[in-house]
Each structure stands twice: as structure tokens, then as C-alpha cells.
C-alpha atoms as a PDB file:
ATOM      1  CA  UNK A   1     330.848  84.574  82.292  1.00  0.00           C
ATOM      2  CA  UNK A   2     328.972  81.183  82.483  1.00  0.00           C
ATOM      3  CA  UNK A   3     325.545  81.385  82.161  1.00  0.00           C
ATOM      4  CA  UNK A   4     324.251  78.720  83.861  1.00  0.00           C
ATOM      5  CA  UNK A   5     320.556  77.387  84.752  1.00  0.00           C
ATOM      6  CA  UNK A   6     321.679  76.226  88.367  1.00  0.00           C
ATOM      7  CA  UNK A   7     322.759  80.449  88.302  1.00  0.00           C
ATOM      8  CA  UNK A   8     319.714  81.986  87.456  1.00  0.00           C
ATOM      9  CA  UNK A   9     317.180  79.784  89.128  1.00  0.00           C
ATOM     10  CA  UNK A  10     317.774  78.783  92.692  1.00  0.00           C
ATOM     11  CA  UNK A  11     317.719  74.749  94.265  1.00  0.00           C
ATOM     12  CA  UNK A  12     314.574  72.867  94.903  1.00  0.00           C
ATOM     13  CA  UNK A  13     316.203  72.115  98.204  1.00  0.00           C
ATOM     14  CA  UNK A  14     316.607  76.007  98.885  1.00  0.00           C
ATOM     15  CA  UNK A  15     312.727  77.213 100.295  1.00  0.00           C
ATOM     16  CA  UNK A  16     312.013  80.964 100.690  1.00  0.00           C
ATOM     17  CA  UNK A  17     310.237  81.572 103.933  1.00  0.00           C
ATOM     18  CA  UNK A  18     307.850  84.035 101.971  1.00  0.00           C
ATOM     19  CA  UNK A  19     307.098  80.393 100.369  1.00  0.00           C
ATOM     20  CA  UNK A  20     306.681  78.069 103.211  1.00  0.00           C
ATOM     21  CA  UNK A  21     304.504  80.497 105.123  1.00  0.00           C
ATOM     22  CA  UNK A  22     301.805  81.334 101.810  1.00  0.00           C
ATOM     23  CA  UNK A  23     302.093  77.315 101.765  1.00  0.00           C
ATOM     24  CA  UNK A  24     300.647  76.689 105.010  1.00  0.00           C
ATOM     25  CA  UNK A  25     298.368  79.458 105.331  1.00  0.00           C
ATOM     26  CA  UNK A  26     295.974  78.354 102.538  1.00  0.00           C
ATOM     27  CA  UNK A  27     295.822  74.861 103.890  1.00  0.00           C
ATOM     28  CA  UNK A  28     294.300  76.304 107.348  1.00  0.00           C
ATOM     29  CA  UNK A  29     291.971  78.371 105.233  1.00  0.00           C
ATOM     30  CA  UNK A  30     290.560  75.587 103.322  1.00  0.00           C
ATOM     31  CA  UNK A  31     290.060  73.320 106.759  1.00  0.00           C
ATOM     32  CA  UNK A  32     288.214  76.218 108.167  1.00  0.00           C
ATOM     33  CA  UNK A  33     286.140  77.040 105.008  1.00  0.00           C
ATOM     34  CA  UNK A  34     285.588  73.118 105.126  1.00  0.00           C
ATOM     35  CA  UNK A  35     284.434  73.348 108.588  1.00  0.00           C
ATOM     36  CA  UNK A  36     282.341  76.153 108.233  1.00  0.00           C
ATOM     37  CA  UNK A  37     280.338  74.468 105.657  1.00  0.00           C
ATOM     38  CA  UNK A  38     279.865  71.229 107.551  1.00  0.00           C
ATOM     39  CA  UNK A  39     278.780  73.310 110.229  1.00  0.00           C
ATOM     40  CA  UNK A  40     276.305  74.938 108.447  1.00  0.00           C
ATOM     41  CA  UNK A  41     274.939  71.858 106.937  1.00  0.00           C
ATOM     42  CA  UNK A  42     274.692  70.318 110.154  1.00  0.00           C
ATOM     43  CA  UNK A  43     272.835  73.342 111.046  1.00  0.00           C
ATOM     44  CA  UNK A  44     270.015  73.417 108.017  1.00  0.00           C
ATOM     45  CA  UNK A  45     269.645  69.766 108.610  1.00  0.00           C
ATOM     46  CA  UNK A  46     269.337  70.271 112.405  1.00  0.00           C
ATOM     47  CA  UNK A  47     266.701  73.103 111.309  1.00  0.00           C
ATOM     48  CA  UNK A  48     264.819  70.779 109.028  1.00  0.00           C
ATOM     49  CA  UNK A  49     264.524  67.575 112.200  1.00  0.00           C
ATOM     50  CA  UNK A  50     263.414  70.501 114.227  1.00  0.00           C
ATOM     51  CA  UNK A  51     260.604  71.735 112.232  1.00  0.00           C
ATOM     52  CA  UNK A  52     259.213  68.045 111.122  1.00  0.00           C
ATOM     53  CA  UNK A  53     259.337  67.924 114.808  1.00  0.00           C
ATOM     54  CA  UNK A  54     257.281  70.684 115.569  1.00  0.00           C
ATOM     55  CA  UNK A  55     255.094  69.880 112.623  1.00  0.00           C
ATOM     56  CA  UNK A  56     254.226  66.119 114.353  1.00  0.00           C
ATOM     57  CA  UNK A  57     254.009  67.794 117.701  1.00  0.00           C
ATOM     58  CA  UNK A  58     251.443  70.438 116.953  1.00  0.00           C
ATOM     59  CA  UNK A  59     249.374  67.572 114.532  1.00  0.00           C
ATOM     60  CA  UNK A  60     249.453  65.386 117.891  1.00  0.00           C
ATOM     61  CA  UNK A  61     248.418  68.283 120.111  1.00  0.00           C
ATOM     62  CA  UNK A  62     245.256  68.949 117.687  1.00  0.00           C
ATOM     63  CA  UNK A  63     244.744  65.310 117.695  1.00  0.00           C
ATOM     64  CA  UNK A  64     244.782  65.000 121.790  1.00  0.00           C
ATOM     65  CA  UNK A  65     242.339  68.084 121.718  1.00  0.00           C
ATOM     66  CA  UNK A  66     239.937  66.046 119.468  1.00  0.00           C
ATOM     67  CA  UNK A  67     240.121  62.997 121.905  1.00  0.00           C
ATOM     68  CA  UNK A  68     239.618  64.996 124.900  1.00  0.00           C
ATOM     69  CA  UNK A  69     236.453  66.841 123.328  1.00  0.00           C
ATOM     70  CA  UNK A  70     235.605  63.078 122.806  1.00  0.00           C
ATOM     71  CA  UNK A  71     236.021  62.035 126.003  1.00  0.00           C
ATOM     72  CA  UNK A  72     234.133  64.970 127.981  1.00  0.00           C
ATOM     73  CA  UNK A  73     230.671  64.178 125.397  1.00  0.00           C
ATOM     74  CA  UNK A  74     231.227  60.567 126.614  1.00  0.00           C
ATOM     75  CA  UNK A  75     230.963  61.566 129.997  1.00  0.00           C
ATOM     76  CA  UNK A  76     228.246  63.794 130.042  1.00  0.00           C
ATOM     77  CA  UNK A  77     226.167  61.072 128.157  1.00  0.00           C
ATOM     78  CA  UNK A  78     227.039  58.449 130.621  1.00  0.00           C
ATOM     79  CA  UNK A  79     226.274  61.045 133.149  1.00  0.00           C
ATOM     80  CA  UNK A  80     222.411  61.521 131.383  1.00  0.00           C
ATOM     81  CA  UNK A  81     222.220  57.604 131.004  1.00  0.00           C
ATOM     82  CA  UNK A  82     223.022  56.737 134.748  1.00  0.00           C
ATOM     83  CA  UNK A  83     220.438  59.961 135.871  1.00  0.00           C
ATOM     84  CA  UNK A  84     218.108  58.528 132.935  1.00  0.00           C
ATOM     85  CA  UNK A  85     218.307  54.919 134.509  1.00  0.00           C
ATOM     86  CA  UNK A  86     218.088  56.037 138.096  1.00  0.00           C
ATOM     87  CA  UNK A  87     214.945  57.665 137.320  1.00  0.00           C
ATOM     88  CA  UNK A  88     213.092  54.683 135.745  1.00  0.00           C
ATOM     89  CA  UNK A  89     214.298  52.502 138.554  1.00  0.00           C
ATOM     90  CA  UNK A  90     214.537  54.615 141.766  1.00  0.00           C
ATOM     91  CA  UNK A  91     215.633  52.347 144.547  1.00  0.00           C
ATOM     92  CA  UNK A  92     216.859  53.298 147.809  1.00  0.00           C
ATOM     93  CA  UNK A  93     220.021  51.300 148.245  1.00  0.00           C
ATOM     94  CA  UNK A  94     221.131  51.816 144.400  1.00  0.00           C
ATOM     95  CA  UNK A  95     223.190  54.767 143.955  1.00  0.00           C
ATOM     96  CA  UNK A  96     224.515  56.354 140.397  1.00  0.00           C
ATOM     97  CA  UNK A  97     228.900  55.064 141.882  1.00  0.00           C
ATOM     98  CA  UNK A  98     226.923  51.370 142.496  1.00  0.00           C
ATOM     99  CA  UNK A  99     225.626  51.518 139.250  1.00  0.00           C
ATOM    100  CA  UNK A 100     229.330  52.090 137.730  1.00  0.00           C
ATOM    101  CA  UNK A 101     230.907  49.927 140.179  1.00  0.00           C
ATOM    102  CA  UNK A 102     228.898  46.745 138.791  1.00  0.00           C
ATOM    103  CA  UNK A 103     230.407  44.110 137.324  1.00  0.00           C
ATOM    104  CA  UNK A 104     229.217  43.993 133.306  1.00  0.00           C
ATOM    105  CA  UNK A 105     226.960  41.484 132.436  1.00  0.00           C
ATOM    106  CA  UNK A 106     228.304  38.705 129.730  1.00  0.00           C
END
């Protein structure tokens, strides 16, 4: 009876296939856990861009609304001026489009 170590333990060179497989499986695991969490960073940070996004958008909406509510007083006081003016100096060739078509004075 010998009692060797090369007896009771078996080669390096000598892989169980119980061994090779539980060796590779982890490996895919990991890339796909890896994956998964790049994919949902990509996604929060997506999320983020989209709401700073929205959050412009909907100031430059409120904005435009503002300019607009602008721009309709300026017209109905250019409107009053041109009827105002047309009143004080009625003449029968001059009409309120003449009046805007004239070239400004410098």
C-alpha cells in the first residue's frame, strides 16, 4: 500500500466536466448581469435627457404664449392708431393698407 498524493488527489491536467460546465456558466451570468445594468443606466439617463427635455419644451411653449399675447395687443393698438389717424386726417385717396405700406420717415 503506497499512499501517495498523486493517488488521492487527481491531475491538474485531468478536468471534470461537472467543472468545466459550472466554469463557464457563471461567466455568461456575470456578462448578462453586466449588461443588464448598463442597460438600465442607459435607460435612467435616457429618462433624465427626456424630462430636461420636456421641462425646456413646456418653459418655451409658455414663453411663445406670452409673445403671441404680445403680439395680438400690438396689433389691435396699431389697428386703433391707424383708425385714430384716419380720423384726424380723412382723405379720400389715403387708405388704412397705404398708410402701412409707406415708407418710414428718417
Amino acid at each position: 500500500m503506497c499512499n501517495n498524493a498523486a493517488d488521492k488527489f487527481p491531475s491538474p491536467s485531468i478536468r471534470s466536466p461537472e467543472r468545466s460546465q459550472g466554469s463557464k456558466k457563471p461567466k455568461i451570468q456575470v456578462y448578462r448581469l453586466t449588461r443588464q445594468r448598463c442597460e438600465e443606466k442607459a435607460g435612467k439617463d435616457m429618462k433624465l435627457t427626456n424630462l430636461k427635455l420636456y421641462l425646456e419644451n413646456k418653459i418655451i411653449i409658455e414663453e411663445n404664449e406670452k409673445l403671441r399675447k404680445k403680439a395680438i395687443l400690438l396689433q389691435q393698438e396699431n389697428i386703433a392708431l391707424i383708425s385714430e389717424l384716419e380720423k384726424k386726417f380723412p382723405r379720400t385717396y389715403c387708405s388704412s393698407a397705404a398708410l402701412l405700406s409707406l415708407p418710414k420717415e428718417r
